[in-house]
N, C-alpha and C. Protein backbone atom coordinates (compact mmCIF):
# COMPACT_ATOMS: atom_id res chain seq x y z
N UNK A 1 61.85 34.66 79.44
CA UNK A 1 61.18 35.94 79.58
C UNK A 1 60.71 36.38 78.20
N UNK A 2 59.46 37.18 77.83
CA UNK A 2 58.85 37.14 77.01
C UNK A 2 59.01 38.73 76.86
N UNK A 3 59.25 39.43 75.76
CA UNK A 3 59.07 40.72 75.28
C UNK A 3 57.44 41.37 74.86
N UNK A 4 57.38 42.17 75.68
CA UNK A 4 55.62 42.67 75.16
C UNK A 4 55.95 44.06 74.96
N UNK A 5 55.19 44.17 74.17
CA UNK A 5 55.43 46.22 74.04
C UNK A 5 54.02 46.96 74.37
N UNK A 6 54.66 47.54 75.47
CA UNK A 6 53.57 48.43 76.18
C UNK A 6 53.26 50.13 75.22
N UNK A 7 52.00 50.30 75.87
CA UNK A 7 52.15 51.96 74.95
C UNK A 7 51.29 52.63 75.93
N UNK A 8 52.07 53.92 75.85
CA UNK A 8 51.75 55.15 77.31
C UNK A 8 51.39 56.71 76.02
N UNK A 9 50.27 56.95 76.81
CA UNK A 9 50.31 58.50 76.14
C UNK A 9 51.41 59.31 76.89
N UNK A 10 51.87 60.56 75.97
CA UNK A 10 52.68 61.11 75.97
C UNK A 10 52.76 62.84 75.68
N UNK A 11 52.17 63.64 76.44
CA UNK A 11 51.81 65.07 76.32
C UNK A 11 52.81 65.68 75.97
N UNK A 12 53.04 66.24 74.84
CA UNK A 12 54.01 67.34 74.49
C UNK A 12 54.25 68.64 74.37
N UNK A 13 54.67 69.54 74.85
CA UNK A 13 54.08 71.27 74.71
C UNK A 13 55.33 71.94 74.28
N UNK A 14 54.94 72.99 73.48
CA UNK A 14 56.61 73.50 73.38
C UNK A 14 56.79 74.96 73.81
N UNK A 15 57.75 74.73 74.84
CA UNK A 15 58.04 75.89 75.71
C UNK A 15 58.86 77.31 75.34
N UNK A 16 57.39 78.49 74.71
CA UNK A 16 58.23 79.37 73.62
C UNK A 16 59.09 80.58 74.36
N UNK A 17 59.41 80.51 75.81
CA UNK A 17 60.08 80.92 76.58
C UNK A 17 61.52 80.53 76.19
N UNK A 18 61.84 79.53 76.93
CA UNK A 18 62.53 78.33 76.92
C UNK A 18 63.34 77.40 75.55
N UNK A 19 62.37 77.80 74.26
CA UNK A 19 62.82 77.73 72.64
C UNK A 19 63.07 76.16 73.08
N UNK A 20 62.14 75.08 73.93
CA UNK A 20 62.32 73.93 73.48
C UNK A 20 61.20 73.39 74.32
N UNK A 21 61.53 71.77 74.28
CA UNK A 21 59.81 70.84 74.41
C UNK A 21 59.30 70.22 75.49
N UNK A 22 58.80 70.05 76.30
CA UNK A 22 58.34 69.57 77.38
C UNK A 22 57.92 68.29 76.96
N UNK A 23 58.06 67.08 77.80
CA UNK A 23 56.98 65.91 77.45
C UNK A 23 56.83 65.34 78.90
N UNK A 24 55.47 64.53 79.11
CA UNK A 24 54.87 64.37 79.99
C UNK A 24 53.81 62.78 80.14
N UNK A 25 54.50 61.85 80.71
CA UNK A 25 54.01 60.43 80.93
C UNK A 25 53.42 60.50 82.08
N UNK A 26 51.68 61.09 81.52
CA UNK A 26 50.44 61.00 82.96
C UNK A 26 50.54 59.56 83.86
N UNK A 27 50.79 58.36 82.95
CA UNK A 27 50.65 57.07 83.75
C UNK A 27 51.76 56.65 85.00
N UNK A 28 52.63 57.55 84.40
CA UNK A 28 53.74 57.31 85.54
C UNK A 28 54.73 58.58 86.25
N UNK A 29 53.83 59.58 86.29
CA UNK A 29 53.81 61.26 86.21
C UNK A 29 55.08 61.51 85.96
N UNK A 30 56.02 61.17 85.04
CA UNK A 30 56.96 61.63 84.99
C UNK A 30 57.22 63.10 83.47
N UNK A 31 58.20 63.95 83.95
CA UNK A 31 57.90 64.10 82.15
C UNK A 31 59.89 64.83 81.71
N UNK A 32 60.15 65.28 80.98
CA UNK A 32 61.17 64.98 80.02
C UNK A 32 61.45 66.28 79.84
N UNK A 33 62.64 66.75 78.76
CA UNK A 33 62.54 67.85 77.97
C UNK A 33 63.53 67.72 77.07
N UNK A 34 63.06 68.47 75.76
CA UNK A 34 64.16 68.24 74.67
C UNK A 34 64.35 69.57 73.93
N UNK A 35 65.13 69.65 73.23
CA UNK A 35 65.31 70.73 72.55
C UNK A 35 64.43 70.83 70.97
N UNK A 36 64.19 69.36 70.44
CA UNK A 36 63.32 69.59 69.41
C UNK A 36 61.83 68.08 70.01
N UNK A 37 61.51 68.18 69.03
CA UNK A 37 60.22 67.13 69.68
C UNK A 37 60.91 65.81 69.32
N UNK A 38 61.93 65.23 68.37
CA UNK A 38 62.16 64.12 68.45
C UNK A 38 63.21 63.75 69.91
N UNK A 39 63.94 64.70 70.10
CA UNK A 39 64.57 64.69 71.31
C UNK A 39 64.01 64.33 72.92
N UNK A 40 62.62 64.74 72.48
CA UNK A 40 61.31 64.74 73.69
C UNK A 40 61.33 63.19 73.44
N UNK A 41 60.44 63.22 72.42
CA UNK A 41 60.26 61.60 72.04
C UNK A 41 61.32 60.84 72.63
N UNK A 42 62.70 60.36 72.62
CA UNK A 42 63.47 59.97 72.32
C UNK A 42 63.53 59.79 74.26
N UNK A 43 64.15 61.36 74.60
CA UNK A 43 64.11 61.06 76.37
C UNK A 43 62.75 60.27 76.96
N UNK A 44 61.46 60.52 76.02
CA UNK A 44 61.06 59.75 76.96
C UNK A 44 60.57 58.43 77.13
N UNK A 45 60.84 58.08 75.53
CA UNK A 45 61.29 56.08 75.67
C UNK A 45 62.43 55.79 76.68
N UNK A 46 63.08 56.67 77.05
CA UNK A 46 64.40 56.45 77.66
C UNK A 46 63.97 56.48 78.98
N UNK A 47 63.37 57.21 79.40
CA UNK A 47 63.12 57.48 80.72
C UNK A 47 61.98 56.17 80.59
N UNK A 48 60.97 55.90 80.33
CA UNK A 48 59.72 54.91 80.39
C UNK A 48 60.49 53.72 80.52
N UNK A 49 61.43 53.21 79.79
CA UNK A 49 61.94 51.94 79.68
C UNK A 49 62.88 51.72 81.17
N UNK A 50 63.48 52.88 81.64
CA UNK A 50 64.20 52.64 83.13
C UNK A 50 63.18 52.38 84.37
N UNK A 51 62.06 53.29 83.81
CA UNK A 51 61.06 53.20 85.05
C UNK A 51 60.38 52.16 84.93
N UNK A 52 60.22 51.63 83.87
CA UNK A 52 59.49 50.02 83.74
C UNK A 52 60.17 48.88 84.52
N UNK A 53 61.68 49.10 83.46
CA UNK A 53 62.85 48.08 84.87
C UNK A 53 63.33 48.37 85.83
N UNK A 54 63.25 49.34 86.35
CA UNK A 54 62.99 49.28 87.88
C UNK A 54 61.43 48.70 88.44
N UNK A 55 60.71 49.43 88.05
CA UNK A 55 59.87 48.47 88.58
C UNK A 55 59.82 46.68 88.88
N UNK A 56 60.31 46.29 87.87
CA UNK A 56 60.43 45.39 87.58
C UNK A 56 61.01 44.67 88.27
N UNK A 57 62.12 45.13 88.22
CA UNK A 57 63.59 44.36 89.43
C UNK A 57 62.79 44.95 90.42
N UNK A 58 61.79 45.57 91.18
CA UNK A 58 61.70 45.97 92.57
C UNK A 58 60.37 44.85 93.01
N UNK A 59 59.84 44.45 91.75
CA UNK A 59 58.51 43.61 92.06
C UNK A 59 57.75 44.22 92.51
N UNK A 60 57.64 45.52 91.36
CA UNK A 60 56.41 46.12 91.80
C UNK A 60 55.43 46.31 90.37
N UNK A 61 53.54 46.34 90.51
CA UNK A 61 53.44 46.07 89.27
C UNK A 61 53.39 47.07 88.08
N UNK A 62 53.69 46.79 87.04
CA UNK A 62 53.54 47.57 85.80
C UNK A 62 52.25 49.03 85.67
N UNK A 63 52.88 50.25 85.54
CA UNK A 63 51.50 50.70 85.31
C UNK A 63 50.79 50.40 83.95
N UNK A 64 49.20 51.23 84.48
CA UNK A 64 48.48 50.81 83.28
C UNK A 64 48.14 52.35 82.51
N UNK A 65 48.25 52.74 81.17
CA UNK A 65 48.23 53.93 80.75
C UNK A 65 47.02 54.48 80.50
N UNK A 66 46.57 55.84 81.40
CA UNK A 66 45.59 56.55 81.48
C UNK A 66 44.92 56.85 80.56
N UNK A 67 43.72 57.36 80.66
CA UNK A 67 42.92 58.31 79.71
C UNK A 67 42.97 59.86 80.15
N UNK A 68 44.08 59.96 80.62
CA UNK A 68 44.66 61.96 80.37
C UNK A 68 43.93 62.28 79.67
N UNK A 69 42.92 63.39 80.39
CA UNK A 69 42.21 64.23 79.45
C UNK A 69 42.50 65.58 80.15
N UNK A 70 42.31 66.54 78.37
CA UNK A 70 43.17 67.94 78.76
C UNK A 70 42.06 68.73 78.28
N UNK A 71 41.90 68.99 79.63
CA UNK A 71 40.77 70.64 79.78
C UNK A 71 41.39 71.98 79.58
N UNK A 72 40.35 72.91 78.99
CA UNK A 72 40.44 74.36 78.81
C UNK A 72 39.79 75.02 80.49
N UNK A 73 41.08 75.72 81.07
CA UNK A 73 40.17 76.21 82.33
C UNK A 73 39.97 78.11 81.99
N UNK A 74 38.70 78.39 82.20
CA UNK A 74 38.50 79.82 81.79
C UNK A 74 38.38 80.82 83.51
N UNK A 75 39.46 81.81 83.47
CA UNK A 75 39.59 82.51 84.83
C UNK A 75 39.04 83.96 84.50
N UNK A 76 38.91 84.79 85.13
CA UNK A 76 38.84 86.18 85.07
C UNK A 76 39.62 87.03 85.85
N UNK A 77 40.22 87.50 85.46
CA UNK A 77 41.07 88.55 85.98
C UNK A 77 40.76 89.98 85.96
N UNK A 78 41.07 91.25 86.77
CA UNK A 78 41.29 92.91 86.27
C UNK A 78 42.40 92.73 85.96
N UNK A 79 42.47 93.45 84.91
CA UNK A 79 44.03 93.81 83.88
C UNK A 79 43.67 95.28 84.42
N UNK A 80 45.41 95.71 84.61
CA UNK A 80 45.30 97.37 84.26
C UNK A 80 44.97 98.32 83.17
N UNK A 81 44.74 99.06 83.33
CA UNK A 81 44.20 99.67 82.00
C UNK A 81 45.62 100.69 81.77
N UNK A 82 45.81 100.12 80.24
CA UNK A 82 46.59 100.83 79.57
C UNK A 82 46.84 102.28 79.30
């Protein structure tokens, strides 16, 4: 068996509610959370590498990593007046 190293984009946001990080693997919709961004990082090699071998052991095939593109959506609302 041969080692290849795959590479997945990886959306990160940081949740200023919450005082920590969201991350988000479009190719295999999964996504993560950490308390700082290396923690993000970190869960989600962790998480990518289980979901790869499972796949794997299930014989099913590898995904292939998207071109996630991130739009600005503009809404209008009435606000109350102060």
């Amino acid at each position: 068996m041969m080692n290849q190293e795959l590479s997945f984009q990886l959306l990160i946001e940081e949740d200023k509610i919450q005082g920590d990080f969201i991350g988000y693997i479009p190719a295999v919709r999964l996504g993560v959370q950490g308390e700082t961004l290396e923690e993000v990082r970190t869960n989600a090699t962790e998480l990518l590498q289980m979901e790869i071998e499972s796949r794997l052991q299930m014989g099913k095939s590898l995904p292939e990593d998207n071109a996630a593109t991130m739009e600005r959506l503009t809404i209008r609302v009435s606000l109350p007046h102060c």
